[in-house]
Structures are given as C-alpha cells and as structure tokens.
C-alpha atoms as a PDB file:
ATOM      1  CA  UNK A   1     -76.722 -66.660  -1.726  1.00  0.00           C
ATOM      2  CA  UNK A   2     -75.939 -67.131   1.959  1.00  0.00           C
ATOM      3  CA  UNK A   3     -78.754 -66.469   4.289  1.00  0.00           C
ATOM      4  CA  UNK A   4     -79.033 -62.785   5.709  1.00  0.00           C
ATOM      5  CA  UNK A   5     -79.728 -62.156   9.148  1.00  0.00           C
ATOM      6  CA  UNK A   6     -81.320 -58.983  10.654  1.00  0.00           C
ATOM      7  CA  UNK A   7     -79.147 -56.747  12.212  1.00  0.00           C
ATOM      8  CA  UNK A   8     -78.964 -55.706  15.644  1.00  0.00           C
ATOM      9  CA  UNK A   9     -75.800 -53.650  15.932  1.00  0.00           C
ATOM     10  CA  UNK A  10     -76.447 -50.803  13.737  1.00  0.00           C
ATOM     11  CA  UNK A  11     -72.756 -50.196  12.682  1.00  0.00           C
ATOM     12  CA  UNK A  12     -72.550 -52.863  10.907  1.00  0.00           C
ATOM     13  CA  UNK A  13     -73.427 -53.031   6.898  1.00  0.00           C
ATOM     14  CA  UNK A  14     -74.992 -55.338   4.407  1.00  0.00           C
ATOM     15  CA  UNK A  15     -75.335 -54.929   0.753  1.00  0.00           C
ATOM     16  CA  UNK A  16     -78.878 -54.094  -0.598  1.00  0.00           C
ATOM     17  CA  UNK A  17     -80.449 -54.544  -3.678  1.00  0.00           C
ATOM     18  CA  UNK A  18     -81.674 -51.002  -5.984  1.00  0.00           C
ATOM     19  CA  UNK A  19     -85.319 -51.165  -7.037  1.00  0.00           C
ATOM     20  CA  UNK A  20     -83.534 -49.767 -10.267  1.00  0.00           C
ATOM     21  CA  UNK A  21     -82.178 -53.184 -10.947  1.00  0.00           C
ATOM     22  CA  UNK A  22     -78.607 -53.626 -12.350  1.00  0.00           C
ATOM     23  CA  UNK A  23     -75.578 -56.243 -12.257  1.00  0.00           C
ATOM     24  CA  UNK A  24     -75.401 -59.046  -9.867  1.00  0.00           C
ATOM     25  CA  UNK A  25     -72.761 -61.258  -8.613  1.00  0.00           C
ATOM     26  CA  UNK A  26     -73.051 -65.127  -8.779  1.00  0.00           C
ATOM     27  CA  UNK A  27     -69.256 -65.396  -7.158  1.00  0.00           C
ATOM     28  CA  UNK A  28     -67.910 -66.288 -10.543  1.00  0.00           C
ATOM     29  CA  UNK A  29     -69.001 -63.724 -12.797  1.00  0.00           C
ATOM     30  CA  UNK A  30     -71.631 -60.536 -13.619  1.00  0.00           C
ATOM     31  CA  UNK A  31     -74.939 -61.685 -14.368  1.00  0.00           C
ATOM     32  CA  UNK A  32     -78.360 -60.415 -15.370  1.00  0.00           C
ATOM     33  CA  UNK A  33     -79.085 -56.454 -16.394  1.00  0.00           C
ATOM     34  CA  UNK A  34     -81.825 -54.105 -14.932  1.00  0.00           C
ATOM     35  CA  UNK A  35     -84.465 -56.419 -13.437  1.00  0.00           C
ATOM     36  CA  UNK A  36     -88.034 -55.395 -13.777  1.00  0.00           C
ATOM     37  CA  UNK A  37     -88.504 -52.713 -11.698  1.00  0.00           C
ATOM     38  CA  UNK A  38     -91.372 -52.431  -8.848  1.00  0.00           C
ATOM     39  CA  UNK A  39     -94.335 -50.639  -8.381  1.00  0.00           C
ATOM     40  CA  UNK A  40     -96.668 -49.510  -5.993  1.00  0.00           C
ATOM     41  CA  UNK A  41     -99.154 -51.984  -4.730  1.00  0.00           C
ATOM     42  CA  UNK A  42    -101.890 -50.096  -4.356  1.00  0.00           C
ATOM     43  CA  UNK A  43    -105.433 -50.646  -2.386  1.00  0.00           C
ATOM     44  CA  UNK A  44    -106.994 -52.853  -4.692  1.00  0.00           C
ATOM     45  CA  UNK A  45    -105.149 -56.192  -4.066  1.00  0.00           C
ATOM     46  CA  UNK A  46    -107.070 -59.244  -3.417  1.00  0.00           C
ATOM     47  CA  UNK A  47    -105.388 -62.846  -2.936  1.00  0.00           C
ATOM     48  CA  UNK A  48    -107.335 -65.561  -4.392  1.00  0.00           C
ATOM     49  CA  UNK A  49    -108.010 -64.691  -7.564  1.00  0.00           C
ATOM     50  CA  UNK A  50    -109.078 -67.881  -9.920  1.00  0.00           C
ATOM     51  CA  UNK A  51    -106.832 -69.530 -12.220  1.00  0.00           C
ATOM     52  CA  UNK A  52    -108.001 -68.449 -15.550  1.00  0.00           C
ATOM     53  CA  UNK A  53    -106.245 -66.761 -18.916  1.00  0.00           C
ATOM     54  CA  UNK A  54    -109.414 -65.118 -20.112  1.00  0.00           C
ATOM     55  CA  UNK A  55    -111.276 -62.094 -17.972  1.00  0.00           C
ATOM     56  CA  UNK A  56    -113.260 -60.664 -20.574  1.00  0.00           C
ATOM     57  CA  UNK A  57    -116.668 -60.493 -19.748  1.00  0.00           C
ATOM     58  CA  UNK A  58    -119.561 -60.862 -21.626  1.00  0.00           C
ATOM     59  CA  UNK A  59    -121.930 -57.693 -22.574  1.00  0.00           C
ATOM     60  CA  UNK A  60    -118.393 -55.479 -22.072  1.00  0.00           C
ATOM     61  CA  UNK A  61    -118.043 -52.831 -24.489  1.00  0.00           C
ATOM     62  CA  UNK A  62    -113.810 -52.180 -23.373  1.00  0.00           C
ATOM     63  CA  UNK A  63    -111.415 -52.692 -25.876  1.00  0.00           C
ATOM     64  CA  UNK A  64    -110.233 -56.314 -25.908  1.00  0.00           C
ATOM     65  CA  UNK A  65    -106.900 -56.768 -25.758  1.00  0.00           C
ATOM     66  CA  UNK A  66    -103.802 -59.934 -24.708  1.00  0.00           C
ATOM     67  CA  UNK A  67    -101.636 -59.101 -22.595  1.00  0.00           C
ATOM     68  CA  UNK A  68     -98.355 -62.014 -22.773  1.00  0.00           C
ATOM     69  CA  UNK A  69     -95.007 -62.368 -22.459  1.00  0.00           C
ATOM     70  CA  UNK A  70     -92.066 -64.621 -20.464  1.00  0.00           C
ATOM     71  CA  UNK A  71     -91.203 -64.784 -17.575  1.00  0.00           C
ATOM     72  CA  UNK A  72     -86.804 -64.902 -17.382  1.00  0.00           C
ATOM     73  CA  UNK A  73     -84.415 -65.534 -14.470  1.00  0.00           C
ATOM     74  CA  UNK A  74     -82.030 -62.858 -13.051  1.00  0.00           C
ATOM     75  CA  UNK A  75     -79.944 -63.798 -16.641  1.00  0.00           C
ATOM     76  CA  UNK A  76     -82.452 -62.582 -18.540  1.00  0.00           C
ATOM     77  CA  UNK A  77     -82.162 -65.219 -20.710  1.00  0.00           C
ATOM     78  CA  UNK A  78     -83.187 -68.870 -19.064  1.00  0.00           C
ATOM     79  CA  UNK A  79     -87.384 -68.918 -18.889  1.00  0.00           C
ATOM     80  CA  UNK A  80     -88.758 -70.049 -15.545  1.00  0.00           C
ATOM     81  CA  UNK A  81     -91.206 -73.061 -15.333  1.00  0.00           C
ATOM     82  CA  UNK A  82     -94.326 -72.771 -12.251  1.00  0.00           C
ATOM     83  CA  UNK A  83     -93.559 -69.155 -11.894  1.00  0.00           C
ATOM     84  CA  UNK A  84     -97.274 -67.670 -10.453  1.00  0.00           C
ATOM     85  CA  UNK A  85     -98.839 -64.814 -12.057  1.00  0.00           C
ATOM     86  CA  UNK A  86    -101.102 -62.726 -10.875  1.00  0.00           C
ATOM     87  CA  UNK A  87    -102.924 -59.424 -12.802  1.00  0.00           C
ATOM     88  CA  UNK A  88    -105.515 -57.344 -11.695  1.00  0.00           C
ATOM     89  CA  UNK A  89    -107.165 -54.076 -12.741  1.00  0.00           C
ATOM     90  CA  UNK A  90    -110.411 -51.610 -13.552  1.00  0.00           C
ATOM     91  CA  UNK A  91    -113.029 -52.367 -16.015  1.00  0.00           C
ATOM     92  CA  UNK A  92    -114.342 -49.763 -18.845  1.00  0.00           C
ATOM     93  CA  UNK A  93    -116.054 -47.882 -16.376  1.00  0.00           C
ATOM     94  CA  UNK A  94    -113.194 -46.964 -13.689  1.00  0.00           C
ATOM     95  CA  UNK A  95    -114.179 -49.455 -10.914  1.00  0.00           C
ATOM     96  CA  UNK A  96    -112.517 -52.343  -9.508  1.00  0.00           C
ATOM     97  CA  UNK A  97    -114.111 -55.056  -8.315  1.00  0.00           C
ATOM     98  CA  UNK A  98    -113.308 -55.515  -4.680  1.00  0.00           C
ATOM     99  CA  UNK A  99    -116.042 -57.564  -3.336  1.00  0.00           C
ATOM    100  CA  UNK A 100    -117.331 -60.230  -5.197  1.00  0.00           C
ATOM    101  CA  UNK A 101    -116.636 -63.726  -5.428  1.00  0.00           C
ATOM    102  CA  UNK A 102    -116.398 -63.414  -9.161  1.00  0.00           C
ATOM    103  CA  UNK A 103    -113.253 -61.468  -8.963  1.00  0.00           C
ATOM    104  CA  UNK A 104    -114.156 -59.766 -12.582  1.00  0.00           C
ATOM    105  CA  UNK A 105    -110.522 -58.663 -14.005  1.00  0.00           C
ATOM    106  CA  UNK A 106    -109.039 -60.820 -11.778  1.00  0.00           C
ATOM    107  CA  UNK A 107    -106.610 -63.534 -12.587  1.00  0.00           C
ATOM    108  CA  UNK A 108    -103.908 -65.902 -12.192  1.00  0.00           C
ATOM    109  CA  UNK A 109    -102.012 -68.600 -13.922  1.00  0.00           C
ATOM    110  CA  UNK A 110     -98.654 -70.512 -14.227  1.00  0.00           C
ATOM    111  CA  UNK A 111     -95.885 -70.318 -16.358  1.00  0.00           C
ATOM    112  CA  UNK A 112     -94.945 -73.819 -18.245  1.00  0.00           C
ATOM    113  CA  UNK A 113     -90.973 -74.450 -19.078  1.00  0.00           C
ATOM    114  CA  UNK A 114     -91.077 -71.794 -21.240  1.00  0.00           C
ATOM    115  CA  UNK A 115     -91.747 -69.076 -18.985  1.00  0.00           C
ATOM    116  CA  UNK A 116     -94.551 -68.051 -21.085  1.00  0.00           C
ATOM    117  CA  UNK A 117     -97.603 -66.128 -19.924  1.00  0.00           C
ATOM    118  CA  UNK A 118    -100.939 -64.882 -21.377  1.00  0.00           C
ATOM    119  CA  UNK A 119    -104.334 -62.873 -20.361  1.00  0.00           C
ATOM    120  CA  UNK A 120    -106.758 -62.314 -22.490  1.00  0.00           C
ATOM    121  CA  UNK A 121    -108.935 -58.895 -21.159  1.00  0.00           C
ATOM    122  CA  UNK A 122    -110.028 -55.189 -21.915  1.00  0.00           C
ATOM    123  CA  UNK A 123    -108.226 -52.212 -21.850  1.00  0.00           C
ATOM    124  CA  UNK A 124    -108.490 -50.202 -18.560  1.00  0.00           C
ATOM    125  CA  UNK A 125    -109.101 -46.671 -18.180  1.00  0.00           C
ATOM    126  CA  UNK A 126    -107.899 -43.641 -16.480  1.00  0.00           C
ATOM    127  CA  UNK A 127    -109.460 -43.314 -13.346  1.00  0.00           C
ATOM    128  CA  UNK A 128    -109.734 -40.556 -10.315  1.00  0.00           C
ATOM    129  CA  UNK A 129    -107.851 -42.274  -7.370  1.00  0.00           C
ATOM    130  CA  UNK A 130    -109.909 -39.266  -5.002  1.00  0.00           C
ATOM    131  CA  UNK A 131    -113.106 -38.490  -6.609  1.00  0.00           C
ATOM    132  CA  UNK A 132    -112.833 -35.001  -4.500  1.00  0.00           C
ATOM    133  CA  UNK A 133    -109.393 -34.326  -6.117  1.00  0.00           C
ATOM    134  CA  UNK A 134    -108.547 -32.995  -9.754  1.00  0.00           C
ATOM    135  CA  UNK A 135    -104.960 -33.905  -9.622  1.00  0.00           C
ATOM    136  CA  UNK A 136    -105.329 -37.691  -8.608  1.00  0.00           C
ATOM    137  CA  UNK A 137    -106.049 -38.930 -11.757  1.00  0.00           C
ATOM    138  CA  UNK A 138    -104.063 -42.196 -12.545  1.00  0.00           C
ATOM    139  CA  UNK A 139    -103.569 -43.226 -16.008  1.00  0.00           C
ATOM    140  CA  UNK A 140    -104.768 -46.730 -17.656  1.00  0.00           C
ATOM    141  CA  UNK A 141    -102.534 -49.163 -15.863  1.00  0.00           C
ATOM    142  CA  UNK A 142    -102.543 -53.341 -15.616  1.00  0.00           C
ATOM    143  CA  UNK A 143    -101.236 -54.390 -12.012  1.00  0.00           C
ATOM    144  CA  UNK A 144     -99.084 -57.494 -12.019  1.00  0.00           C
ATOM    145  CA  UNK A 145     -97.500 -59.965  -8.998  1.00  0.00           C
ATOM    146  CA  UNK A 146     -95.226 -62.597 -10.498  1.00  0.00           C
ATOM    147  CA  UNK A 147     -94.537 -64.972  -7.085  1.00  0.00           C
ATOM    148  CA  UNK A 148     -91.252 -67.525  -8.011  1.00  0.00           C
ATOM    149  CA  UNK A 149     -89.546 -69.432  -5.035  1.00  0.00           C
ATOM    150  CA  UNK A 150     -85.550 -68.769  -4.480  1.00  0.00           C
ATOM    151  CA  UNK A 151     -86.372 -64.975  -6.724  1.00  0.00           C
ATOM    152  CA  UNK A 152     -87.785 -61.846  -5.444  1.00  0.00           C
ATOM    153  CA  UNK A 153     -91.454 -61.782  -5.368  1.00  0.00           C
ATOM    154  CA  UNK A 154     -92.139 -58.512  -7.983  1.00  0.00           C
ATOM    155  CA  UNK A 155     -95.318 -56.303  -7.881  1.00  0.00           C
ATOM    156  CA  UNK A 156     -95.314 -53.923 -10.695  1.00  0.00           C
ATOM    157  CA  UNK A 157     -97.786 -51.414 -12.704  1.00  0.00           C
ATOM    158  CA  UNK A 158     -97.642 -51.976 -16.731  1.00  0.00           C
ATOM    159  CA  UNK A 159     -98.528 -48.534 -18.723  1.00  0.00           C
ATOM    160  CA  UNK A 160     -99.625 -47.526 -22.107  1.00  0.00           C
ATOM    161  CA  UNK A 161     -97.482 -44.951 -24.245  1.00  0.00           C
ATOM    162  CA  UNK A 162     -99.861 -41.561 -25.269  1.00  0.00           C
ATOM    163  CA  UNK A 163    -101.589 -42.498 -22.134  1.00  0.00           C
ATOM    164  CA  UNK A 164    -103.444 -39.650 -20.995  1.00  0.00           C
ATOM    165  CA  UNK A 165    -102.026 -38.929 -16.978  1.00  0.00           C
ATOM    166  CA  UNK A 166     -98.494 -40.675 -17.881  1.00  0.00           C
ATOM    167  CA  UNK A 167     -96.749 -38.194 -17.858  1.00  0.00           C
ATOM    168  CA  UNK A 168     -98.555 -36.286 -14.265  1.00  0.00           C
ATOM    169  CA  UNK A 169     -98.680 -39.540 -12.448  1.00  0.00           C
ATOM    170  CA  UNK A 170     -96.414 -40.054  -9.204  1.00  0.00           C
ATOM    171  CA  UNK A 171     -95.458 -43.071 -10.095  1.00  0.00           C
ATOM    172  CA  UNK A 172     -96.082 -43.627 -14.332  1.00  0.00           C
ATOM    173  CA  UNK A 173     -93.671 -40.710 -14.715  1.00  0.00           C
ATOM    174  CA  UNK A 174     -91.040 -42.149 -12.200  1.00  0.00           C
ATOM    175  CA  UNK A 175     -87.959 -42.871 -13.871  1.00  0.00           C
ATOM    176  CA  UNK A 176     -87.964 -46.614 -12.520  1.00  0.00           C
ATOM    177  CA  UNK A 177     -90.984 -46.612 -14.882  1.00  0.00           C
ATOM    178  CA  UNK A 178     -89.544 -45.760 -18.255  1.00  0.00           C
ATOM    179  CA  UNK A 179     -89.268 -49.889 -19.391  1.00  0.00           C
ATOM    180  CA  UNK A 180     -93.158 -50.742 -18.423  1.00  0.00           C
ATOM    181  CA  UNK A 181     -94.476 -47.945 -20.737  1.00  0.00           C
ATOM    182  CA  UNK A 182     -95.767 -50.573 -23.419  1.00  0.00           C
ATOM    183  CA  UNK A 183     -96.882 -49.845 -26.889  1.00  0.00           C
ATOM    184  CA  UNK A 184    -100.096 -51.380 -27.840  1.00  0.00           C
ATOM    185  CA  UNK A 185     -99.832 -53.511 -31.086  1.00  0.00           C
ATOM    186  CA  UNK A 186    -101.670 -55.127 -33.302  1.00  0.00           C
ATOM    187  CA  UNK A 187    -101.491 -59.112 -33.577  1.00  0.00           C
ATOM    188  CA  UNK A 188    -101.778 -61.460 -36.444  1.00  0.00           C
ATOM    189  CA  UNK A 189    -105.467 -62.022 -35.386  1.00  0.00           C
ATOM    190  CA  UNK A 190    -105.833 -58.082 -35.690  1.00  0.00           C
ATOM    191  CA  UNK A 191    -106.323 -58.365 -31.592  1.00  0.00           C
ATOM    192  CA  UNK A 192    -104.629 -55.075 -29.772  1.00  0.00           C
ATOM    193  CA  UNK A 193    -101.729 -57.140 -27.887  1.00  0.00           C
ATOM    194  CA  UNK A 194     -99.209 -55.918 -25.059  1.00  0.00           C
ATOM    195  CA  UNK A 195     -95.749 -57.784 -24.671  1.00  0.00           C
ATOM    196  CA  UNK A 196     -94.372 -57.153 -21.165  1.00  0.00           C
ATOM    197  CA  UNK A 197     -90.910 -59.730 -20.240  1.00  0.00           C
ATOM    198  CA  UNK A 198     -90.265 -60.003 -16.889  1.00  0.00           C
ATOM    199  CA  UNK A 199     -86.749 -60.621 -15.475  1.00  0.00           C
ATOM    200  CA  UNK A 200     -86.726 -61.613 -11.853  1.00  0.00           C
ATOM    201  CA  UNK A 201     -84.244 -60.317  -9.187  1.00  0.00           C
ATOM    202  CA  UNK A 202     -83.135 -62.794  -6.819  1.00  0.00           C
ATOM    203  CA  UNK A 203     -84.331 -62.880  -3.314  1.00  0.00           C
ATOM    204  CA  UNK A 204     -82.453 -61.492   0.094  1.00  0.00           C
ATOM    205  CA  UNK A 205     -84.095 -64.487   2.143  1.00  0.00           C
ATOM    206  CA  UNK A 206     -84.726 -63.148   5.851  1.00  0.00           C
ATOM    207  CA  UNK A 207     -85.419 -65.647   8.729  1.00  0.00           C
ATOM    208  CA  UNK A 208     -88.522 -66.441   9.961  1.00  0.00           C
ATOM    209  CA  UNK A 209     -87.814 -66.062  13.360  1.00  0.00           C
ATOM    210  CA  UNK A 210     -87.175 -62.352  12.363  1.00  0.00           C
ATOM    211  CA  UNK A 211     -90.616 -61.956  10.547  1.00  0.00           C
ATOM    212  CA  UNK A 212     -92.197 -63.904  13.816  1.00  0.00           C
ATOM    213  CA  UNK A 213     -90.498 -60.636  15.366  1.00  0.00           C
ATOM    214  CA  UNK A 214     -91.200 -57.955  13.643  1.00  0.00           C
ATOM    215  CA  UNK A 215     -95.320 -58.771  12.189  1.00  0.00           C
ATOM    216  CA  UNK A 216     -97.895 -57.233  14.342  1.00  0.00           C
ATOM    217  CA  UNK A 217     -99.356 -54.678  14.934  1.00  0.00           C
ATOM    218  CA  UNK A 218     -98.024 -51.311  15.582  1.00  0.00           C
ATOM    219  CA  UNK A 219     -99.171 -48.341  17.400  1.00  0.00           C
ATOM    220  CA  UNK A 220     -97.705 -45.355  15.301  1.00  0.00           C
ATOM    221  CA  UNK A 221     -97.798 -41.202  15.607  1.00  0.00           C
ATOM    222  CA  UNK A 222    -101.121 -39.273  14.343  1.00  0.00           C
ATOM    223  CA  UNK A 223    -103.042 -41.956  16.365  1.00  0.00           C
ATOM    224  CA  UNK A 224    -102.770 -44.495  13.374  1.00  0.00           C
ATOM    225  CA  UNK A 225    -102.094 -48.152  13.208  1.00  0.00           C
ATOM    226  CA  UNK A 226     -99.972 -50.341  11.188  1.00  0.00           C
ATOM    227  CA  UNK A 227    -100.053 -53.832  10.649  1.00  0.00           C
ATOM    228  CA  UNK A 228     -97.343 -55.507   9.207  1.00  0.00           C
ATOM    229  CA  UNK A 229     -98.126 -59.375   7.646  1.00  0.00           C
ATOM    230  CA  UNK A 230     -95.627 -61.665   6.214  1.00  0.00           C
ATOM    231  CA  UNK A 231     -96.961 -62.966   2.498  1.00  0.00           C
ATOM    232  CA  UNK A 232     -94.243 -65.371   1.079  1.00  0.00           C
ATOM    233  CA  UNK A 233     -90.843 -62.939   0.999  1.00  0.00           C
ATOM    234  CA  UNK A 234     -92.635 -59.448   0.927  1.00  0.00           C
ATOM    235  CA  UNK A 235     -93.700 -57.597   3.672  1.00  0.00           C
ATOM    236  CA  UNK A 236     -97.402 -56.197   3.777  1.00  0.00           C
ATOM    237  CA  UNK A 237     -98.231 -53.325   5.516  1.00  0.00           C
ATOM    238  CA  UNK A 238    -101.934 -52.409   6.553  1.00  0.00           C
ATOM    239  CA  UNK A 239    -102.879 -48.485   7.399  1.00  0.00           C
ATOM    240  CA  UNK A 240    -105.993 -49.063   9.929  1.00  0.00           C
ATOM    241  CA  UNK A 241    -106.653 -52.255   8.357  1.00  0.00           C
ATOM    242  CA  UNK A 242    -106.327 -51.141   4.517  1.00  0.00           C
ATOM    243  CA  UNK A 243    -103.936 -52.620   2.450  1.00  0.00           C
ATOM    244  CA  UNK A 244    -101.448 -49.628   1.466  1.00  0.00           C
ATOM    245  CA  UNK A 245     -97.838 -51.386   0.579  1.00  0.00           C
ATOM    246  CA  UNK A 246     -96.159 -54.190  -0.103  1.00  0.00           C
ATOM    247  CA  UNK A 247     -92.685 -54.460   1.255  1.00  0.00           C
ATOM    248  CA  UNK A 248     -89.509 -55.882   0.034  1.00  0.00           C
ATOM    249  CA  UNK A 249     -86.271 -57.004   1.838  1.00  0.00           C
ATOM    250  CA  UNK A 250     -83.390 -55.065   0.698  1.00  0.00           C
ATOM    251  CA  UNK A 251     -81.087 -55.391   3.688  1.00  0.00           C
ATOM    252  CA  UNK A 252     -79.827 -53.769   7.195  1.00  0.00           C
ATOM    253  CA  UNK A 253     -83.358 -54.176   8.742  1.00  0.00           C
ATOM    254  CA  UNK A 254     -85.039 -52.122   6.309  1.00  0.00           C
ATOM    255  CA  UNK A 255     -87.598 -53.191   3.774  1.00  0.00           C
ATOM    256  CA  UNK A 256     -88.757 -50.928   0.431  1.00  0.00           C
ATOM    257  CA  UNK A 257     -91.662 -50.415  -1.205  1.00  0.00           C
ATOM    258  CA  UNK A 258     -92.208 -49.684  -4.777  1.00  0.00           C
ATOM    259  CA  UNK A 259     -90.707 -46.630  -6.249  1.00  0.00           C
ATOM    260  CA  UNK A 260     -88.709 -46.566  -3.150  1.00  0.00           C
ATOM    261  CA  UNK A 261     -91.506 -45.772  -0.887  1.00  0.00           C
ATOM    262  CA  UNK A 262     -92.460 -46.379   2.103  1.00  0.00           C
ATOM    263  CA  UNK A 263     -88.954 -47.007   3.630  1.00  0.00           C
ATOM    264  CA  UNK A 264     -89.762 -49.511   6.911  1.00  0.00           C
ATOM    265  CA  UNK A 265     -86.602 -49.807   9.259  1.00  0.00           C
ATOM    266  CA  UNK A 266     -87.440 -51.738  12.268  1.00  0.00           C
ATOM    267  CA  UNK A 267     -85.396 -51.750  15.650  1.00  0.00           C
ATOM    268  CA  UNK A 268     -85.282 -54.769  17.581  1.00  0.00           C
ATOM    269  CA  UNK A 269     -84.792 -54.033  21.473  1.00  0.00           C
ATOM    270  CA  UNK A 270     -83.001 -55.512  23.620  1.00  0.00           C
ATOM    271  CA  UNK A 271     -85.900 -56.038  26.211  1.00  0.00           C
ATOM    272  CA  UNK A 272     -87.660 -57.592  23.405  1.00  0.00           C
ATOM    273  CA  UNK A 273     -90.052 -54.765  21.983  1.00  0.00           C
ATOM    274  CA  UNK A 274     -89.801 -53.821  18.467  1.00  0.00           C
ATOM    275  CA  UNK A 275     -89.584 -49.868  17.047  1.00  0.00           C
ATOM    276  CA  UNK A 276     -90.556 -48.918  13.813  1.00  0.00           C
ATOM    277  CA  UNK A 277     -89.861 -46.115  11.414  1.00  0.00           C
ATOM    278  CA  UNK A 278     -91.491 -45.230   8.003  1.00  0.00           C
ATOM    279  CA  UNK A 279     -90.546 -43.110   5.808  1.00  0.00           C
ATOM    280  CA  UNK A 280     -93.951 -42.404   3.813  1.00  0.00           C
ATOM    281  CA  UNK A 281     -92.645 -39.791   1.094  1.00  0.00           C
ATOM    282  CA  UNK A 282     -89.000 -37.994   1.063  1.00  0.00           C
ATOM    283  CA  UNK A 283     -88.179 -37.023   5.037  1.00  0.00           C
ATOM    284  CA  UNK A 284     -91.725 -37.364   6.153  1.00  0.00           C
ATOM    285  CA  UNK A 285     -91.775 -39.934   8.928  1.00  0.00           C
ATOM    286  CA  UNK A 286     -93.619 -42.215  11.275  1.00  0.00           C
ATOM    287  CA  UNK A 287     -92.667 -43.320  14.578  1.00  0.00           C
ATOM    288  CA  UNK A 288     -94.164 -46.418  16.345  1.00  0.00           C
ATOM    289  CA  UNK A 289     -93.852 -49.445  18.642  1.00  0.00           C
ATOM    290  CA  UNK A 290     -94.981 -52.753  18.453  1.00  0.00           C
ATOM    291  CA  UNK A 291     -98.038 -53.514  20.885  1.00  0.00           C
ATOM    292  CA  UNK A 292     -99.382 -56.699  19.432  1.00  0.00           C
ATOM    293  CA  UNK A 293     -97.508 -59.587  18.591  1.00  0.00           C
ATOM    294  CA  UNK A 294     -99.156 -62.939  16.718  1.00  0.00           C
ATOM    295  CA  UNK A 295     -99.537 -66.086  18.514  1.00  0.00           C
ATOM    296  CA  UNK A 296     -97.068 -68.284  16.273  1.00  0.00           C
END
C-alpha cells in the first residue's frame, strides 16, 4: 500500500478504513472479510507485561479457564508467524493489578508459523467501573493487543454470552461487538476453553515526521490536558496523565478510537502550531492547541 501522507489542504480526500471491517483491495482482486473489530482501551493498560502462557495464580479460587486461538492475515486464511500478543484483565475479586511488578493477569507471548496462541487463566468478573455509580457496571471481559508489523495494531475486548451487563454495556452491546461474544466450552481435558481468531486489518502507515508533529501535549477546553504519544502505529492519548484511548490511523488527519470513539482530527498550521479536535461521544467536542512539543 503506498505510503499516506497527512493532509494539509482540507479539500482534498483519502480513503479510510471502517472499524466494522469489510473487503479490501490488493490492486488485483477483493480480499479478506470483516476484520476483528476494535475496542476500547480502557485505563488499565500497562506495557511490559512478562512473556508467559500461564497467569493463574496459586491459592485463586476463579474459574480456570484457556483462552487460544490463531492469529490470520487480512485473508483470513494465511496464519501469521512473531505476531505479539498481549492480554490483560481483573482477577475473581474485581481488581486489576496496576502496580506491581508481578503484573498478576498480565501476559504476553508470540505466535509461531502457525499463528497459534494460548493463555492459560481464570475467568474475570463483572465489575463497577465507578464504585459511586449503579449503571457502570461492565460485564466479565478479557482485554487483548495483538501488535504485527506491516498490519494494523488491534486492541479489542473479548465477552462471554449470558454475561450478566452484556447486554447494558456501552460498548459489549455495540454492534461492532456481536463476533467477540464467545461461548465458553468445555475441552477434552474437561478445562472451560474460549476460541477467539483474530484477522488483522492492514495498516494506513503515517510518517514519522507527522507523528514528530502532532505528539505533545495539548492544552484543551474545561482546563484539561491531553497528551498524545506515538506507540508503534496507534496513537495514545493521555487525559491529565491517565491513559484513556488508544488511537488508530484511518485517514484525512483523523485517527479513531475503538467503537468509533474518540474521533482526533488534528490541524497542522501554517505558522507551525498544531490544533486539535476530539470528538469524545456523538457531537460532544474538545477544542485545543498544541503547547508542548517533544525534543526528537
């Protein structure tokens, strides 16, 4: 795929890829069908987890369970070799762990030539997102980064049919979620197993003279702060130094979120400043310029 620029004259178009997924053109012919769709990152990301296949813990009393499966190209059909996986999610009592060095339900590992993945863990439980809030409640969920070069870096949510809060979750109940609703199952060791494939999307490379441009940090409406980071082809985005999105390239200086949200379009001046508008939820926006560049 020829290398996309960022756009400075707004009248101009690009094609963009749809977080639904769909057909893609290789110049010869149709390929691929409805990549894995995205989900939202959430606040409980941590890079660095260790390279391990089993997270159970000893003395737990969750439900074990494997979660597997393969990792395909765009094709859905040829398995990719080295592809990085990454899960991560809350133990049996509705906590992640976010501070210590033994990153418990934490893990990463790669794919061999046959695209083939697998985690040993527990089930996860609801949990209450807002302990102050009724309606927050987020149902059982396994959070998962596959990183491949030359493909689309995916973060994505897996889900549990009869999950209590599927079906009043923002984002379980999305439609883009209907294909990572999983059945459990039982295995031939009488285990509780998950299969989740993965097909990749292929990547809308940006320069990195554009990413020198646009990461920083951003002075915003409401008297908050953003801080955009590049982390290999998404786009993070820090809320007064929280984590809160991970952004994707989709074309004509904007960049998506899972779900479809936040929508980031950036503005690149012509005295060299840099504008910024998000669009958190459906026409609810934030305004802001650049006042911090990094030292490259």
């Amino acid at each position: 795929m020829q290398r996309r620029t960022f756009i400075k004259n707004s009248s101009l178009t690009v094609i963009s890829i749809s977080a639904f997924g769909g057909l893609n053109w290789n110049g010869k012919n149709f390929e691929g069908d409805n990549p894995t769709t995205t989900d939202i990152l959430g606040p409980f990301y941590r890079p660095g987890a260790p390279m391990r296949n089993n997270l159970r813990m000893a003395g737990s009393n969750g439900t074990p369970v494997v979660l597997k499966g393969i990792i395909f190209k765009e094709d859905g059909k040829t398995p990719i070799n080295n592809a990085f996986v990454e899960i991560w999610q809350c133990d049996e009592h509705e906590t992640y762990d976010n501070a210590s060095d033994d990153y418990n339900y934490r893990g990463a590992q790669k794919t061999k030539a046959d695209g083939k993945y697998e985690f040993k863990s527990i089930l996860p439980v609801p949990y209450k997102a807002d302990l102050n809030d009724e309606a927050s409640w987020r149902p059982a969920h396994i959070h998962m980064r596959v990183s491949v070069p030359d493909q689309q870096d995916l973060i994505t949510q897996i889900y549990f049919k009869g999950g209590k809060y599927v079906e009043t979750d923002r984002w379980a109940s999305a439609p883009q979620a209907v294909n990572r609703i999983l059945a459990i199952a039982k295995n031939t060791s009488g285990e509780s197993e998950i299969v989740f494939n993965v097909l990749m999307s292929k990547e809308i490379p940006l320069d990195k003279k554009v990413y020198d441009k646009i990461t920083g940090l951003y002075q915003m409406d409401e008297n908050i702060i953003l801080e955009f980071l590049k982390n290999d082809d998404l786009l993070f985005m820090k809320q007064n130094g929280q984590l809160r999105a991970s952004l994707k390239y989709t074309g004509n200086n904007t960049f998506v979120g899972g779900i479809g949200y936040p929508k980031v379009r950036f503005e690149l001046q012509k005295d060299g400043n840099v504008k910024v508008v998000v669009e958190r939820t459906a026409n609810k926006f934030l305004n802001g310029t650049k006042f911090l560049k990094y030292k490259q």
